[in-house]
C-alpha atoms as a PDB file:
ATOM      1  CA  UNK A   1      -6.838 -47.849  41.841  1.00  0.00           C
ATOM      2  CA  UNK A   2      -6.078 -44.206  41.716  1.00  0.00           C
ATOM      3  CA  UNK A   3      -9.363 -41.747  41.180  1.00  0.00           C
ATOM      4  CA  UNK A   4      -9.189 -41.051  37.673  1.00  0.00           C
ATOM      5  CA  UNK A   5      -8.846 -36.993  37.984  1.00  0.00           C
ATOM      6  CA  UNK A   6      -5.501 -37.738  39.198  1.00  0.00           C
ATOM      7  CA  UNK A   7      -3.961 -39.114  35.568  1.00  0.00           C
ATOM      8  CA  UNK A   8      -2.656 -36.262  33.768  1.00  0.00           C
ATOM      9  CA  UNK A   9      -3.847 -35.106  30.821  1.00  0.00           C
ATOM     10  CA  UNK A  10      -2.986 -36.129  27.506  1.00  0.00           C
ATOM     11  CA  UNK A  11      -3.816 -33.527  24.456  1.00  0.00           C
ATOM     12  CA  UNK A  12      -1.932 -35.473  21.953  1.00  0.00           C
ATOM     13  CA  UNK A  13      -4.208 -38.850  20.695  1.00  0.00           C
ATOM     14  CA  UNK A  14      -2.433 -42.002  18.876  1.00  0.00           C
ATOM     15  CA  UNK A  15      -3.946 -45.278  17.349  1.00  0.00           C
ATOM     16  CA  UNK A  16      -2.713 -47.111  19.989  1.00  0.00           C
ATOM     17  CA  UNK A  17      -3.696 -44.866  22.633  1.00  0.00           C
ATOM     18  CA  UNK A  18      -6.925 -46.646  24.604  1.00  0.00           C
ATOM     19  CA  UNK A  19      -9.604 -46.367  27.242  1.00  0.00           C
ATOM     20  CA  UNK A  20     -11.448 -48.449  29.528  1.00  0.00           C
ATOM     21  CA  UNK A  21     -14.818 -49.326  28.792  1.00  0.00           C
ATOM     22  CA  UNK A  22     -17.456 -51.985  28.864  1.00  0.00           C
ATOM     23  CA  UNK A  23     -17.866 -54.868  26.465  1.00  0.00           C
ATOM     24  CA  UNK A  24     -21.888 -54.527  25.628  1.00  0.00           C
ATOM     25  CA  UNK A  25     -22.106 -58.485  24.467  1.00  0.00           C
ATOM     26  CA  UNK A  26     -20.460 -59.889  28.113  1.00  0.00           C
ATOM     27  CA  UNK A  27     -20.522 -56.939  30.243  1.00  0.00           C
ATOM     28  CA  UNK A  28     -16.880 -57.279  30.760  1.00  0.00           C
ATOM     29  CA  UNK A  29     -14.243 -54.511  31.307  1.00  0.00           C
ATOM     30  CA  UNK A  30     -11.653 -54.130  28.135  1.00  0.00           C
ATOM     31  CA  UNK A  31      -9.659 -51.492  26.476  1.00  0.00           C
ATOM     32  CA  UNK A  32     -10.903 -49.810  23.587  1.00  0.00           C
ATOM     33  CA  UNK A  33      -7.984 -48.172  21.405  1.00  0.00           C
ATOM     34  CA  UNK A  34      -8.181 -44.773  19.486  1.00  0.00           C
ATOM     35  CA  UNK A  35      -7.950 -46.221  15.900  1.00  0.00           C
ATOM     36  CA  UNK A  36     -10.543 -48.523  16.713  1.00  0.00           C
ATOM     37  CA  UNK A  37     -13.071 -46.416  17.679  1.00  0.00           C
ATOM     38  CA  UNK A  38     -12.027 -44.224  14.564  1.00  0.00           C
ATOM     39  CA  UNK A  39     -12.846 -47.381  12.557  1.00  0.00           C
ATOM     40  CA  UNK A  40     -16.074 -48.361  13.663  1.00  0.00           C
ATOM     41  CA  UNK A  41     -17.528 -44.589  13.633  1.00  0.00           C
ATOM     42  CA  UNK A  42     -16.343 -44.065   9.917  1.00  0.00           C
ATOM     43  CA  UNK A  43     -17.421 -47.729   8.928  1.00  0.00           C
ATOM     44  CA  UNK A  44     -20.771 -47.362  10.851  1.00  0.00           C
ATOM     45  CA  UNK A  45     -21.430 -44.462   9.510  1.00  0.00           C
ATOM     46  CA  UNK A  46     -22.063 -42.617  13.250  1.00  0.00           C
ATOM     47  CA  UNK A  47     -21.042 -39.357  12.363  1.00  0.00           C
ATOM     48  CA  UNK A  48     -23.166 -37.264  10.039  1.00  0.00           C
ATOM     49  CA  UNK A  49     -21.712 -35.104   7.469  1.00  0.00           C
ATOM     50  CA  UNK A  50     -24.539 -32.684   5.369  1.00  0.00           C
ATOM     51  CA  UNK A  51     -24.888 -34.005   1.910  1.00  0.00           C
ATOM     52  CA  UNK A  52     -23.475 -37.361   2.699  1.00  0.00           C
ATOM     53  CA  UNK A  53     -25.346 -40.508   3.727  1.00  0.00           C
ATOM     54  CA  UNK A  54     -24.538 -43.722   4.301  1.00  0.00           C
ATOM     55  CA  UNK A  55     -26.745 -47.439   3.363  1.00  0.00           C
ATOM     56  CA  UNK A  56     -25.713 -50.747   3.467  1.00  0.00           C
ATOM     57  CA  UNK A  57     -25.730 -52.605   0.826  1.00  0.00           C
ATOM     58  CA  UNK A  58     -27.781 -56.155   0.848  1.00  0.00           C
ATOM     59  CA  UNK A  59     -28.143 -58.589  -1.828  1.00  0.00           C
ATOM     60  CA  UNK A  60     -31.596 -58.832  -1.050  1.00  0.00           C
ATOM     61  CA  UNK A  61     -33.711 -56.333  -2.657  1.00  0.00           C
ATOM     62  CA  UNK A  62     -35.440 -54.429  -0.189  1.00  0.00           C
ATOM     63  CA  UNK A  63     -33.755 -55.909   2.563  1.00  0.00           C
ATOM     64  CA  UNK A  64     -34.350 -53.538   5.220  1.00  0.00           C
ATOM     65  CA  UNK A  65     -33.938 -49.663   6.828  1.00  0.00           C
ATOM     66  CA  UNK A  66     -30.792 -48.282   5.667  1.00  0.00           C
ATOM     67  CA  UNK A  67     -30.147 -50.549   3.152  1.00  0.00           C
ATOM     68  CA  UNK A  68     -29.575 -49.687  -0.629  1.00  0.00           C
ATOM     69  CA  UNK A  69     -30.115 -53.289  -2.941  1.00  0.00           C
ATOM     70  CA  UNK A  70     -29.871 -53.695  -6.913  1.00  0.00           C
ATOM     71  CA  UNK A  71     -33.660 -54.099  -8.203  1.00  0.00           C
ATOM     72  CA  UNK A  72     -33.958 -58.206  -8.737  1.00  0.00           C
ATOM     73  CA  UNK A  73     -31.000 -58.761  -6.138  1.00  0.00           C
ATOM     74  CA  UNK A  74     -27.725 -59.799  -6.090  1.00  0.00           C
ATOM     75  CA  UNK A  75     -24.888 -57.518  -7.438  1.00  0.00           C
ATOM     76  CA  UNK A  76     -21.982 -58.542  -4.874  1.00  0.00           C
ATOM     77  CA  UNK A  77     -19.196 -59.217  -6.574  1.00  0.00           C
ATOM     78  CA  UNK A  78     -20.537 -57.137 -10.151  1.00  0.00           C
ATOM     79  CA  UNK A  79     -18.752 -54.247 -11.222  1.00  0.00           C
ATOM     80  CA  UNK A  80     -19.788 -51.016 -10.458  1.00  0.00           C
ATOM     81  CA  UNK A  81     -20.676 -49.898 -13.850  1.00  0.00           C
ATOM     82  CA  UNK A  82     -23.301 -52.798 -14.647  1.00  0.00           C
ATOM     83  CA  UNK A  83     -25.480 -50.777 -11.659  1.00  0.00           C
ATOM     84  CA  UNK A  84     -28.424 -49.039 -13.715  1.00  0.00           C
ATOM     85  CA  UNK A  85     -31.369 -49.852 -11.203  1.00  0.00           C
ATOM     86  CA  UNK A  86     -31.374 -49.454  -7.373  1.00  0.00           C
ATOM     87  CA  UNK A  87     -33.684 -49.354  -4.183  1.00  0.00           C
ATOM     88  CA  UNK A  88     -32.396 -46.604  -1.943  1.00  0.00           C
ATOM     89  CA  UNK A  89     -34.710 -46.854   1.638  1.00  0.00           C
ATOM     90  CA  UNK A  90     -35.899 -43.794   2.878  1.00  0.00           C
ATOM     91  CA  UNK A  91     -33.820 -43.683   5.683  1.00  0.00           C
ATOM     92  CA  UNK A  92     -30.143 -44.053   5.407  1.00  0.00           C
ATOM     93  CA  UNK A  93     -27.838 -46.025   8.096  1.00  0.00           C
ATOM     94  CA  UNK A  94     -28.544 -43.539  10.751  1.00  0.00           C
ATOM     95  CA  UNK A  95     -32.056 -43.375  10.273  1.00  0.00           C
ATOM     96  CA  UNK A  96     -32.151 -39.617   8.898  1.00  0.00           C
ATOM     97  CA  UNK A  97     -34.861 -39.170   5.948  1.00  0.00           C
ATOM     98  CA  UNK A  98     -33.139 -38.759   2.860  1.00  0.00           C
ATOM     99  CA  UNK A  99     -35.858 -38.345   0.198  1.00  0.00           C
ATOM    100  CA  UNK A 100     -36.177 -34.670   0.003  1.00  0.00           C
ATOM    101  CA  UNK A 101     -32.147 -34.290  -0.640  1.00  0.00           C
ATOM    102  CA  UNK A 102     -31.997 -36.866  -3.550  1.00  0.00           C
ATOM    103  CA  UNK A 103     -35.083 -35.576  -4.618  1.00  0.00           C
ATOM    104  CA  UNK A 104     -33.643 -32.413  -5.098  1.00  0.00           C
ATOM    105  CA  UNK A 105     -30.189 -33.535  -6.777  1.00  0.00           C
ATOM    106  CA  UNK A 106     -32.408 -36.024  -9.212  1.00  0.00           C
ATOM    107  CA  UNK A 107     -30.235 -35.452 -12.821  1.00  0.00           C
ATOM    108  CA  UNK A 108     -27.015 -34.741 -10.992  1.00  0.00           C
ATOM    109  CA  UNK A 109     -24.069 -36.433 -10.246  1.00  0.00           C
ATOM    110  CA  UNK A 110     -23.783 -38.878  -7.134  1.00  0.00           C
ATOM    111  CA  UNK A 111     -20.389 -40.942  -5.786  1.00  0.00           C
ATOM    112  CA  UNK A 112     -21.257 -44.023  -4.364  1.00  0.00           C
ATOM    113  CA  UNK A 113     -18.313 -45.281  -2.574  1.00  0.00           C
ATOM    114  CA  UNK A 114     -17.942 -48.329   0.020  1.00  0.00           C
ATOM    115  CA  UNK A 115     -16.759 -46.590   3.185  1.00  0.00           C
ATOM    116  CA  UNK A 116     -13.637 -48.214   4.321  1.00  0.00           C
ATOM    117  CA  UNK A 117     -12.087 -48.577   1.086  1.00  0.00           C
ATOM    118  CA  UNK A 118     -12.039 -45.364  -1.422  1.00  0.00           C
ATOM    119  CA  UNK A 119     -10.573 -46.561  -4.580  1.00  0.00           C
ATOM    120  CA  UNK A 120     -14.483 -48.734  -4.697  1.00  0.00           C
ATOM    121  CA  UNK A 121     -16.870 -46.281  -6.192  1.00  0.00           C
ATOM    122  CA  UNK A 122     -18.966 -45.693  -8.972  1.00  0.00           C
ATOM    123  CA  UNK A 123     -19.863 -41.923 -10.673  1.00  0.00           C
ATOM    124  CA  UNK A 124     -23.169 -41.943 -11.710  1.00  0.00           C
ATOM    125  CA  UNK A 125     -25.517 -39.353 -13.031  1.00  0.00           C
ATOM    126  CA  UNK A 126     -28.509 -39.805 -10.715  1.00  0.00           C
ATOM    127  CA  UNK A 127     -31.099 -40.269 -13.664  1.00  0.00           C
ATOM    128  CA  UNK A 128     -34.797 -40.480 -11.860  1.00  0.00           C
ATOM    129  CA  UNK A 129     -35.811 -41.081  -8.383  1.00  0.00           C
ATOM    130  CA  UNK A 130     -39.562 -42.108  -7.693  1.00  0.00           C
ATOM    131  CA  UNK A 131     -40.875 -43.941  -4.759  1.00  0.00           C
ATOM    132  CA  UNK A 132     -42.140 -47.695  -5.123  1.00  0.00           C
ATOM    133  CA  UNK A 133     -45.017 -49.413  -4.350  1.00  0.00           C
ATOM    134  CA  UNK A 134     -43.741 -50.181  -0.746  1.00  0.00           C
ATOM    135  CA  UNK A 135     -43.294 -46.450   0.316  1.00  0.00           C
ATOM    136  CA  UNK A 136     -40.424 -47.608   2.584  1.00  0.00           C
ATOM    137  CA  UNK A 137     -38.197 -47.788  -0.441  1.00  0.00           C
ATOM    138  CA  UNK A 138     -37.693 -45.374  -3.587  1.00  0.00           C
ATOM    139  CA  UNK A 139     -36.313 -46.494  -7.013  1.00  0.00           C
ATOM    140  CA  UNK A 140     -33.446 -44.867  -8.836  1.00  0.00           C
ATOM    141  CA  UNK A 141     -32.235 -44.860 -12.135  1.00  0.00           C
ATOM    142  CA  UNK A 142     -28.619 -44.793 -12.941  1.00  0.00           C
ATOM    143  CA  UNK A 143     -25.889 -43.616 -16.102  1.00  0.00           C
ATOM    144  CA  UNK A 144     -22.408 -45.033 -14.945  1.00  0.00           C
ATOM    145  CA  UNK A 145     -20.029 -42.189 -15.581  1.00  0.00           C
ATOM    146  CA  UNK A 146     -16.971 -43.835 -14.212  1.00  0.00           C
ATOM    147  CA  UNK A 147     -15.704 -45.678 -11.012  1.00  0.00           C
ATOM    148  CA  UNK A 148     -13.619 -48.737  -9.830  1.00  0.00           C
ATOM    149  CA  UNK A 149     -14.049 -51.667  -8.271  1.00  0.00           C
ATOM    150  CA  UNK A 150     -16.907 -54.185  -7.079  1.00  0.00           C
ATOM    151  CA  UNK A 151     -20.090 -53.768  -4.677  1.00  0.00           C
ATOM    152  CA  UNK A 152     -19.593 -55.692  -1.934  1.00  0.00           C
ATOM    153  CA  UNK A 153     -22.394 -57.476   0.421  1.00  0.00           C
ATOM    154  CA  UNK A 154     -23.418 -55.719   4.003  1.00  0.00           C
ATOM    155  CA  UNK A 155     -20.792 -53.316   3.429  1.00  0.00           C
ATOM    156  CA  UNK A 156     -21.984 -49.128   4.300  1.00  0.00           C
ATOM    157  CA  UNK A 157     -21.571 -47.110   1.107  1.00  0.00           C
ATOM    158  CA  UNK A 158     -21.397 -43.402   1.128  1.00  0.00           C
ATOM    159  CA  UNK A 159     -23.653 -41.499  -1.575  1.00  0.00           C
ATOM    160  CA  UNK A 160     -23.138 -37.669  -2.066  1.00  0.00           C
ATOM    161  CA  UNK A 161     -23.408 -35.166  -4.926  1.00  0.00           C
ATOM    162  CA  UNK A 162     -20.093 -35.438  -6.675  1.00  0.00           C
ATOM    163  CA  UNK A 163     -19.604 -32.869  -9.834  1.00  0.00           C
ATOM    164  CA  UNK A 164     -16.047 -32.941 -10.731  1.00  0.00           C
ATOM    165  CA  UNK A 165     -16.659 -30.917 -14.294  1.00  0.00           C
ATOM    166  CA  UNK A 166     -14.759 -27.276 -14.530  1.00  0.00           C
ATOM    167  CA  UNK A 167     -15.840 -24.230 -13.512  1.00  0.00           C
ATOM    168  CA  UNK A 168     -16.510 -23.453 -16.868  1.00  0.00           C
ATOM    169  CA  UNK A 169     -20.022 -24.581 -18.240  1.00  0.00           C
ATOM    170  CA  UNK A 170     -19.179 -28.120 -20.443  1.00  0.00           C
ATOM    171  CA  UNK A 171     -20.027 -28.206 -23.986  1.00  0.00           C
ATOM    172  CA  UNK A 172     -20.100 -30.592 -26.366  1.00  0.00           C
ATOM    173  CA  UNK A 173     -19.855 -30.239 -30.733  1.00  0.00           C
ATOM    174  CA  UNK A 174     -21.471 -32.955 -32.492  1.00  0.00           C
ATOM    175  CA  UNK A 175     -20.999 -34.030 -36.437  1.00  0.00           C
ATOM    176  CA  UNK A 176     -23.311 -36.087 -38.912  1.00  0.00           C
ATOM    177  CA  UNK A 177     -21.092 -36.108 -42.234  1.00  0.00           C
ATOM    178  CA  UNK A 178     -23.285 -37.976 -43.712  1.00  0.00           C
ATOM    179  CA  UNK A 179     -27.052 -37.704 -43.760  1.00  0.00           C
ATOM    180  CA  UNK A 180     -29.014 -39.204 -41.117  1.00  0.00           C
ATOM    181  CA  UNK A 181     -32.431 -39.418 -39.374  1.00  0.00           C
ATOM    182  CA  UNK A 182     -32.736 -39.341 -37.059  1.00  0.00           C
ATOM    183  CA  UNK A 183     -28.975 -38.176 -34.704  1.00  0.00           C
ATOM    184  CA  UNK A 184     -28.731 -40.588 -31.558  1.00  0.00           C
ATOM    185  CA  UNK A 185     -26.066 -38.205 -29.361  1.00  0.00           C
ATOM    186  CA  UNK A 186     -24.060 -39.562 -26.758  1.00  0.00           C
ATOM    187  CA  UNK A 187     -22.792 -36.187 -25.152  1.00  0.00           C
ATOM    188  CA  UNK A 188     -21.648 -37.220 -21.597  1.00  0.00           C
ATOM    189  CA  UNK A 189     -22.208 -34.127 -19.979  1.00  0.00           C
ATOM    190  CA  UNK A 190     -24.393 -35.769 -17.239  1.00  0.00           C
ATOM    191  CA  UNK A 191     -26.589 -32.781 -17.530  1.00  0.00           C
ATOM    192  CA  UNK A 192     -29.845 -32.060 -19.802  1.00  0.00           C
ATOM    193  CA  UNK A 193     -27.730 -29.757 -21.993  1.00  0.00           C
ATOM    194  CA  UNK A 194     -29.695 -26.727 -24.881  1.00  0.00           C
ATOM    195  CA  UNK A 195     -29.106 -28.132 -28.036  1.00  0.00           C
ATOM    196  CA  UNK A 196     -28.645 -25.931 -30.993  1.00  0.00           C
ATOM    197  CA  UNK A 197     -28.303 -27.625 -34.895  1.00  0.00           C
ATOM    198  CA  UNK A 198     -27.180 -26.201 -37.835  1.00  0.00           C
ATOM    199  CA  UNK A 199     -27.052 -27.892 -41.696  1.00  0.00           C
ATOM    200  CA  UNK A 200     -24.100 -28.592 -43.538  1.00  0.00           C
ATOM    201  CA  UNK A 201     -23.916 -26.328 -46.205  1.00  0.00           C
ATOM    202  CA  UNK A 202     -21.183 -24.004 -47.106  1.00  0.00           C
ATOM    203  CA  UNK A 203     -22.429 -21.347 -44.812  1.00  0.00           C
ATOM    204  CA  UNK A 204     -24.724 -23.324 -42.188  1.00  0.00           C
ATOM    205  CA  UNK A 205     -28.323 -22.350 -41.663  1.00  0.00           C
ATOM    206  CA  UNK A 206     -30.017 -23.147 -38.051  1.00  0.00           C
ATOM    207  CA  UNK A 207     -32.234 -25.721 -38.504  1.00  0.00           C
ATOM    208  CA  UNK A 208     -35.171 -26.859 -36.068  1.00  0.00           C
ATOM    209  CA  UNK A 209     -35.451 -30.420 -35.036  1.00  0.00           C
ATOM    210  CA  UNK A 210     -37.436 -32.099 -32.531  1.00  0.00           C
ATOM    211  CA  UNK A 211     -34.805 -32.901 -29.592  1.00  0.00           C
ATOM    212  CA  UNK A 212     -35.939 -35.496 -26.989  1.00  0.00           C
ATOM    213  CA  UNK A 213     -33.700 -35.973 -23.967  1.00  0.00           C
ATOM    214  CA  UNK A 214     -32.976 -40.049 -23.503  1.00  0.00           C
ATOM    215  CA  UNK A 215     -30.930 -39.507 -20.339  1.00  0.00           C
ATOM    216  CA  UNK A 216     -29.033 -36.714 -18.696  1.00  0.00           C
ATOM    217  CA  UNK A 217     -25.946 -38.305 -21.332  1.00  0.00           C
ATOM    218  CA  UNK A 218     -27.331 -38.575 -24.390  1.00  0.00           C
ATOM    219  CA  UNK A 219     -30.487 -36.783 -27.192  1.00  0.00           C
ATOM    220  CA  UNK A 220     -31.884 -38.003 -29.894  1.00  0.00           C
ATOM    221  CA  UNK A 221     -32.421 -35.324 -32.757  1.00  0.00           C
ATOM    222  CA  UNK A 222     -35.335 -36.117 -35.446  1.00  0.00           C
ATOM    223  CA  UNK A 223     -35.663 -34.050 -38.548  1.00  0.00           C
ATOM    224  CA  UNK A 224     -38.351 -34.279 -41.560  1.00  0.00           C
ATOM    225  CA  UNK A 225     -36.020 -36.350 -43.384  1.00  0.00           C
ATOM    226  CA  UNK A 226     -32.245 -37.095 -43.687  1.00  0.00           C
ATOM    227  CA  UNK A 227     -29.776 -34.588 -42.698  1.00  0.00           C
ATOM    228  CA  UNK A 228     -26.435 -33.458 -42.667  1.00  0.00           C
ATOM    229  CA  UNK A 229     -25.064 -30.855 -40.464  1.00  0.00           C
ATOM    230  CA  UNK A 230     -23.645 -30.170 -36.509  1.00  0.00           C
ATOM    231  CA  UNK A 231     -25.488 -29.980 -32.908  1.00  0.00           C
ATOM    232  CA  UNK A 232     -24.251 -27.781 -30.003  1.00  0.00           C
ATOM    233  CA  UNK A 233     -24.981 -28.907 -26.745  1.00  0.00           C
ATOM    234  CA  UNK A 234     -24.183 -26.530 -23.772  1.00  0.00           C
END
């Protein structure tokens, strides 16, 4: 066999392009080709992108390191937007820390997508995020905001901050024709928006209700006593 230095170089890579290598389970020499290795670094989530992480997901709640599991179990085969409770573990697939970062984007928007197949996700707005009573494991609250698909067992699903709203600040206009008490308002914004209210008469007067903030997707507005009238939320 020739010493390798003596192959020439090739700069240009293919799928079916291969190298020699050693079979871990057997010891044995085989070839390893290009689009294989691809695979199992993407699928194994063995290369680390910031803001990005990667967990498994199990069936059995709390399963392990790396794993993210629907609180009670189960979920394979269940659509992504029946997910409103989940145990994330600490570490994700490559056994980086991930609490401060999903600490810190707790009432955004996350994508959780299974890694080798993008049209399964789920758009969530990433509701609360508090550790459990085994510290190995923190529990998250979830509003499904949109998404395909079905979670799958012991497949690696990527999570990441995902805002796909405009560059312009969304708003949403609210209307109670007829008078209520108190306003339950579904806003979709996935964000804890101000809310401003105004009666209905001919020339509306600001009013001052007490606004309490359900989720980052919805308020509920109580006033004194029925009323009539518009909320801006921005």
């Amino acid at each position: 066999m020739a010493r390798i230095r003596s192959y020439p170089y090739d700069s240009t890579v293919t799928d079916k392009d291969a190298w020699i290598g050693t079979d871990a389970a057997n010891q044995r020499t085989k070839q390893f080709t290009a689009e294989a290795v691809a695979n199992y670094l993407n699928i194994n989530a063995k290369i680390n992108i910031g803001g990005q992480m990667f967990f498994k997901w199990t069936d059995v709640q709390k399963g392990s390191a790396g794993t993210v599991s629907q609180v009670g179990g189960g979920g394979s085969g269940n659509n992504f937007n029946t997910i409103t409770e989940l145990f994330f573990s600490i570490t994700e697939s490559s056994g980086q820390n991930v609490v401060k970062f999903l600490e810190y984007i707790t009432t955004k928007n996350i994508l959780l997508g299974q890694g080798d197949e993008i049209s399964q996700f789920g758009h969530y707005t990433l509701d609360t995020y508090v550790v459990d009573t085994d510290p190995n494991y923190y529990k998250a609250t979830l509003t499904y905001l949109g998404g395909n698909g079905t979670i799958a067992n012991n497949k690696q699903y990527a999570l990441l901050h995902f805002d796909i709203s405009d560059s312009a600040d969304a708003t949403f206009v609210y209307t109670q024709a007829i008078a209520a008490n108190p306003w339950v308002v579904v806003h979709n914004l996935g964000k804890y928006p101000s809310v401003s209210v105004t009666d209905s008469n001919v020339t509306p007067r600001v009013v001052y209700p007490q606004v309490d903030y359900d989720s980052a997707n919805q308020v509920t507005i109580t006033f004194s006593g029925n009323q009539a009238g518009k909320a801006y939320l921005n």
